[in-house]
Protein backbone atom coordinates (compact mmCIF):
# COMPACT_ATOMS: atom_id res chain seq x y z
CA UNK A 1 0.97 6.16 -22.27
CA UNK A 2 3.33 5.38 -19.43
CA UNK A 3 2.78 3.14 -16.68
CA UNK A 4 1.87 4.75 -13.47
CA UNK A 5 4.08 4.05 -10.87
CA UNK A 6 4.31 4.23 -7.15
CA UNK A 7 7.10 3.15 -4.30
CA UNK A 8 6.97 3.83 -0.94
CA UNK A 9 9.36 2.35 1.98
CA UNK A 10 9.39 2.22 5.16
CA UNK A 11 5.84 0.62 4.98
CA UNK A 12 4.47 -1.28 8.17
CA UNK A 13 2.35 -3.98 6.93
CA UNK A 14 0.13 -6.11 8.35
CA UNK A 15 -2.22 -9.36 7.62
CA UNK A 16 -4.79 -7.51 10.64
CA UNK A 17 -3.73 -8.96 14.10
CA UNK A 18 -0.30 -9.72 13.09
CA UNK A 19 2.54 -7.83 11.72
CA UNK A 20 4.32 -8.56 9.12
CA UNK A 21 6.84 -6.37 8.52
CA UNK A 22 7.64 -2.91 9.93
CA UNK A 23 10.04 -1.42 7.14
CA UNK A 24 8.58 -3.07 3.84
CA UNK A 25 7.89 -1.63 0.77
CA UNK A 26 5.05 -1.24 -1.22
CA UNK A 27 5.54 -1.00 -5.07
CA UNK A 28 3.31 -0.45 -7.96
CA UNK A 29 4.55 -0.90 -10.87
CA UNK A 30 3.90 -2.43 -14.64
CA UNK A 31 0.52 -3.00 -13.76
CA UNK A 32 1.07 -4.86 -10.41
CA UNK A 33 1.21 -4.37 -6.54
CA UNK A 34 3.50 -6.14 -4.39
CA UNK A 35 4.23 -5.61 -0.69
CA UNK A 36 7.86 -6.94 0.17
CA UNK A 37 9.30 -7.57 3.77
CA UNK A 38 12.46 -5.02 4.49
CA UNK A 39 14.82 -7.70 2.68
CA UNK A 40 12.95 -7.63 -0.46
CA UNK A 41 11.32 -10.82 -0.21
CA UNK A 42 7.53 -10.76 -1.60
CA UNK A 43 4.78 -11.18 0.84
CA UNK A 44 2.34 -10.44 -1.84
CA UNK A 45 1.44 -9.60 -5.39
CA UNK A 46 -1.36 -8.58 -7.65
CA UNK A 47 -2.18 -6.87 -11.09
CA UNK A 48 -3.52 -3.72 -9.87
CA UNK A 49 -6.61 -4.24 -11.75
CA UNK A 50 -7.70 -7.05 -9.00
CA UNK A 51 -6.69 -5.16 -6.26
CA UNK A 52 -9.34 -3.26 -3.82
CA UNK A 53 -8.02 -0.59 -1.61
CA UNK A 54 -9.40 2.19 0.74
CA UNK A 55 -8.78 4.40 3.77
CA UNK A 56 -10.15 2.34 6.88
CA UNK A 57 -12.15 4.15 8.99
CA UNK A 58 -10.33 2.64 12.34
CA UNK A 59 -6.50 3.74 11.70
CA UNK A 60 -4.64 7.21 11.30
CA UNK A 61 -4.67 9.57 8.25
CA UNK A 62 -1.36 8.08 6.96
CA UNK A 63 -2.74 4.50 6.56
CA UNK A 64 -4.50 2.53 3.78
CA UNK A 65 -6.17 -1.36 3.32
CA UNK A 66 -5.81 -3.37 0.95
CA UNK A 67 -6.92 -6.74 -0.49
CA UNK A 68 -4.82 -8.67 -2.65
CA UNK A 69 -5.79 -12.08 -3.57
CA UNK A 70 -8.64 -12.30 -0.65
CA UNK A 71 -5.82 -11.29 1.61
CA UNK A 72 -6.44 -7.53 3.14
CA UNK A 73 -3.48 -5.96 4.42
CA UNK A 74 -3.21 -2.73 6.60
CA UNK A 75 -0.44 -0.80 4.87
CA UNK A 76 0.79 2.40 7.59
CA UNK A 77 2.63 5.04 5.41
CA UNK A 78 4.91 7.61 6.60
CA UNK A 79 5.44 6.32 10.07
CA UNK A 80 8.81 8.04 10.37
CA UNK A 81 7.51 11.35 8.57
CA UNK A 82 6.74 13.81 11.62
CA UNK A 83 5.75 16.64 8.78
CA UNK A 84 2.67 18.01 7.68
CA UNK A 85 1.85 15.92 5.53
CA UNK A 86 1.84 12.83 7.44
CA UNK A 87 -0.73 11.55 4.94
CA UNK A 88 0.46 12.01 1.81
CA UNK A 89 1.93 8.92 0.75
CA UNK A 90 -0.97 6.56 1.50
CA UNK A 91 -3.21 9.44 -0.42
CA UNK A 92 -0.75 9.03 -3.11
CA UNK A 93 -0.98 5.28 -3.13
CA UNK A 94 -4.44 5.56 -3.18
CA UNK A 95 -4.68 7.82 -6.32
CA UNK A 96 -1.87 5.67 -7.85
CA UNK A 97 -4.21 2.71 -7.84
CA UNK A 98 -7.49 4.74 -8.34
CA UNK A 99 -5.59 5.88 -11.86
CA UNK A 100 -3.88 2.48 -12.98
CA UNK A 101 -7.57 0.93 -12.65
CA UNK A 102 -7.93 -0.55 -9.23
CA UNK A 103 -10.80 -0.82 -7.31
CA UNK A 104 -11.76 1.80 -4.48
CA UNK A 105 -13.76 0.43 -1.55
């Protein structure tokens, strides 16, 4: 079976009140999640497996949260997509984890 895999760029991230990066990346892949600043430094990583994730209440469609090691972050998606379908990566980060075993809150 292959491993599920996910990328998305372009990714603001924050640890709540403070920003962390505005163009990072978010990438799933052999089994782990890691957020990395725009320069491909890691800010964070986890096996997927001990991740939680959801779609806060408080934010826009194209947003997601996530806690990595006790850590939540607030990952905005598609910031620079103007489409339709504004929402679509964070949904498909969201199914990516929901599928490779991660917890939905």
């Amino acid at each position: 079976m292959p491993e599920t895999e996910f990328s998305a760029t372009g990714v603001r991230i924050e640890r709540w009140a403070r920003s962390l990066t505005r163009a990072g990346q978010v990438i799933v892949k052999d089994g782990r999640l890691a957020l990395l600043t725009s320069y491909g430094r890691e800010i964070d990583s986890a096996p997927v497996r001990a991740v939680s994730a959801g779609r806060p209440w408080f934010a826009g469609a194209g947003a997601a949260v996530a806690r990595l090691n006790g850590t939540r972050y607030r990952l905005t998606m598609g910031q620079r997509n103007h489409g339709p379908d504004k929402a679509g990566p964070a949904h498909r980060f969201l199914e990516t984890l929901r599928s490779a075993g991660g917890r939905m809150t």
